[in-house]
Structure formats: structure tokens, C-alpha cells
C-alpha atoms as a PDB file:
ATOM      1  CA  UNK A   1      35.022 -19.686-188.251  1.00  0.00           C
ATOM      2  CA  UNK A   2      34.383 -22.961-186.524  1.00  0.00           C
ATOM      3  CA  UNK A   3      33.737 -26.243-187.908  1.00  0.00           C
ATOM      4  CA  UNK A   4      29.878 -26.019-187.733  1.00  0.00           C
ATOM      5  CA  UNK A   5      30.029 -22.677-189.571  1.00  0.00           C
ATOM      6  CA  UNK A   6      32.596 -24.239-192.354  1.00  0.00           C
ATOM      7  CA  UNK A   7      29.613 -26.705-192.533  1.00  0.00           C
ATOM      8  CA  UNK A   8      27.393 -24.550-193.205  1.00  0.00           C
ATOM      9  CA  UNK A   9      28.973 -22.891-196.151  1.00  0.00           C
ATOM     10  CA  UNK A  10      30.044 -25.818-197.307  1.00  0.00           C
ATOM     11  CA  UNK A  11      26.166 -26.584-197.769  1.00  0.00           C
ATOM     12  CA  UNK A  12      25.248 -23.113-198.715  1.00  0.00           C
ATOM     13  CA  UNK A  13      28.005 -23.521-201.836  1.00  0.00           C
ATOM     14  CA  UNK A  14      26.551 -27.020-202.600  1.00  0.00           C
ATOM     15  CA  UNK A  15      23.005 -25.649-202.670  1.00  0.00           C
ATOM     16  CA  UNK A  16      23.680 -22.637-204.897  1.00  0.00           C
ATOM     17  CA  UNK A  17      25.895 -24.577-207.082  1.00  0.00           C
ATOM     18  CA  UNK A  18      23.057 -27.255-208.000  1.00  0.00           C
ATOM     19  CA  UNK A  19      20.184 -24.017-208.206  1.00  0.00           C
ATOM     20  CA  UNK A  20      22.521 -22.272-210.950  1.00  0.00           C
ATOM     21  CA  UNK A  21      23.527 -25.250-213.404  1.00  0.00           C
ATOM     22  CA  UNK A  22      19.808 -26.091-213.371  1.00  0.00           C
ATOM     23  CA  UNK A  23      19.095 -22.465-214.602  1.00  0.00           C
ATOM     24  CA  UNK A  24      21.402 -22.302-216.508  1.00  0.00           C
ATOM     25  CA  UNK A  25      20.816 -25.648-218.115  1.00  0.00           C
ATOM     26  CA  UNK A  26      17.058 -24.347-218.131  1.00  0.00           C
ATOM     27  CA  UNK A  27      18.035 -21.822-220.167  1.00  0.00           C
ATOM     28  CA  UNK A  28      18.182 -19.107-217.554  1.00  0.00           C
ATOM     29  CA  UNK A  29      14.570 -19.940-217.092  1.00  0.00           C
ATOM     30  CA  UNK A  30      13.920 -19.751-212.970  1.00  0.00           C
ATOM     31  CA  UNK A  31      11.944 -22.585-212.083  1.00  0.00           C
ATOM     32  CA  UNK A  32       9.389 -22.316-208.931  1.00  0.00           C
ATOM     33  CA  UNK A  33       6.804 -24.465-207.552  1.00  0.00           C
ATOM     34  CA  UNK A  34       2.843 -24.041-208.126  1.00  0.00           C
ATOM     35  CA  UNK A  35      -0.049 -24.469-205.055  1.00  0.00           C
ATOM     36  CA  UNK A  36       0.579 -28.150-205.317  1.00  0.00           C
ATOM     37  CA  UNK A  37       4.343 -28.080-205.145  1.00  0.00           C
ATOM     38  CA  UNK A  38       4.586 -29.058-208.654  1.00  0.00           C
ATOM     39  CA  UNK A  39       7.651 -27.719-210.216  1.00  0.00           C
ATOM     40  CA  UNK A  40       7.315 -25.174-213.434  1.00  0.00           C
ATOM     41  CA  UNK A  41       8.597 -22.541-215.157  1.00  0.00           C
ATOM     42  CA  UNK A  42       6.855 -19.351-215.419  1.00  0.00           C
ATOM     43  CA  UNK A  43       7.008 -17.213-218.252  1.00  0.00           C
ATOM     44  CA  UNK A  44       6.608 -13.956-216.871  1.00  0.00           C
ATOM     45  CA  UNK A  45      10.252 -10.992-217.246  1.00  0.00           C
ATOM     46  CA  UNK A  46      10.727 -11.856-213.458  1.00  0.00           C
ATOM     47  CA  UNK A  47      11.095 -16.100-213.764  1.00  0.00           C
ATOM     48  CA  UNK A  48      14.067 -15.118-216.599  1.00  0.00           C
ATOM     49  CA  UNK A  49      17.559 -14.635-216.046  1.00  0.00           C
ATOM     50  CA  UNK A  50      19.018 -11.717-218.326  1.00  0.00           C
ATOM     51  CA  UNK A  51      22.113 -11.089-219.171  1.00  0.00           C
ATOM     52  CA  UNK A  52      22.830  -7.647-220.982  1.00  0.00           C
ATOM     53  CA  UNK A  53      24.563  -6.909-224.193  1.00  0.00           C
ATOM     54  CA  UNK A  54      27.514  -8.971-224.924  1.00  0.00           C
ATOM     55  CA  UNK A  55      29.533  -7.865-221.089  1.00  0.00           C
ATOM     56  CA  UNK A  56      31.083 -10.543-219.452  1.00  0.00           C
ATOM     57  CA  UNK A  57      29.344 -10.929-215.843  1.00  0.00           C
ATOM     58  CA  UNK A  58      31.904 -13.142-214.217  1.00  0.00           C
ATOM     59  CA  UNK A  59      29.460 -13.619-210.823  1.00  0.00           C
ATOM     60  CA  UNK A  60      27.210 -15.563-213.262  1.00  0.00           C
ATOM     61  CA  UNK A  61      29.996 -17.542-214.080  1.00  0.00           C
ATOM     62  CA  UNK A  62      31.587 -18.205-210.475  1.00  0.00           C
ATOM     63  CA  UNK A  63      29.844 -21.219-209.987  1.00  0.00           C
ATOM     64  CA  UNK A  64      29.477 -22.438-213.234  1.00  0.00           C
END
């Protein structure tokens, strides 16, 4: 992989990193933006992050 490539992940990692502590500190609550790029939370299954029983998931935690 070459350096602009390294870059590139390098930013990818950043910008998943800062989405998932916001959900998470959202309680798993997805936030999205509205018409007027106004930032919310809808309430709808789909805007909720779930996690199942009592399993571990340690690819929810990877970032964490």
C-alpha cells in the first residue's frame, strides 16, 4: 500500500472512530440529518443500534 492509500485509511479509521463513540454515547441511537441538514435522531427500529441477548459482539467493541 502506498503512502496516499495509508492516508486514506488512516482517515477512514478516524472517521468511523468519531461516528461510533457518538452512537454509542447516543445511546446506540443513529443520528441523521433532516431536509434542512439539521441533525436528529429518529425513532424508528432502523435509526437504533441492537445488540442481542447478553453475547459479546467484539466488532462493536473494536473501536470503542
Amino acid at each position: 500500500m502506498g503512502q496516499a492509500g495509508a492516508d486514506d485509511l488512516k482517515q477512514a479509521r478516524h472517521l468511523y472512530t468519531t461516528w461510533s463513540r457518538r452512537v454509542e454515547d447516543d445511546g446506540w441511537k443513529i443520528a441523521t440529518y433532516d431536509k434542512n441538514l439539521d441533525l436528529w435522531q429518529p425513532t424508528g427500529t432502523l435509526a437504533n443500534f441492537t445488540l442481542l441477548g447478553n453475547a459479546e459482539c467484539t466488532p462493536v467493541l473494536r473501536f470503542a
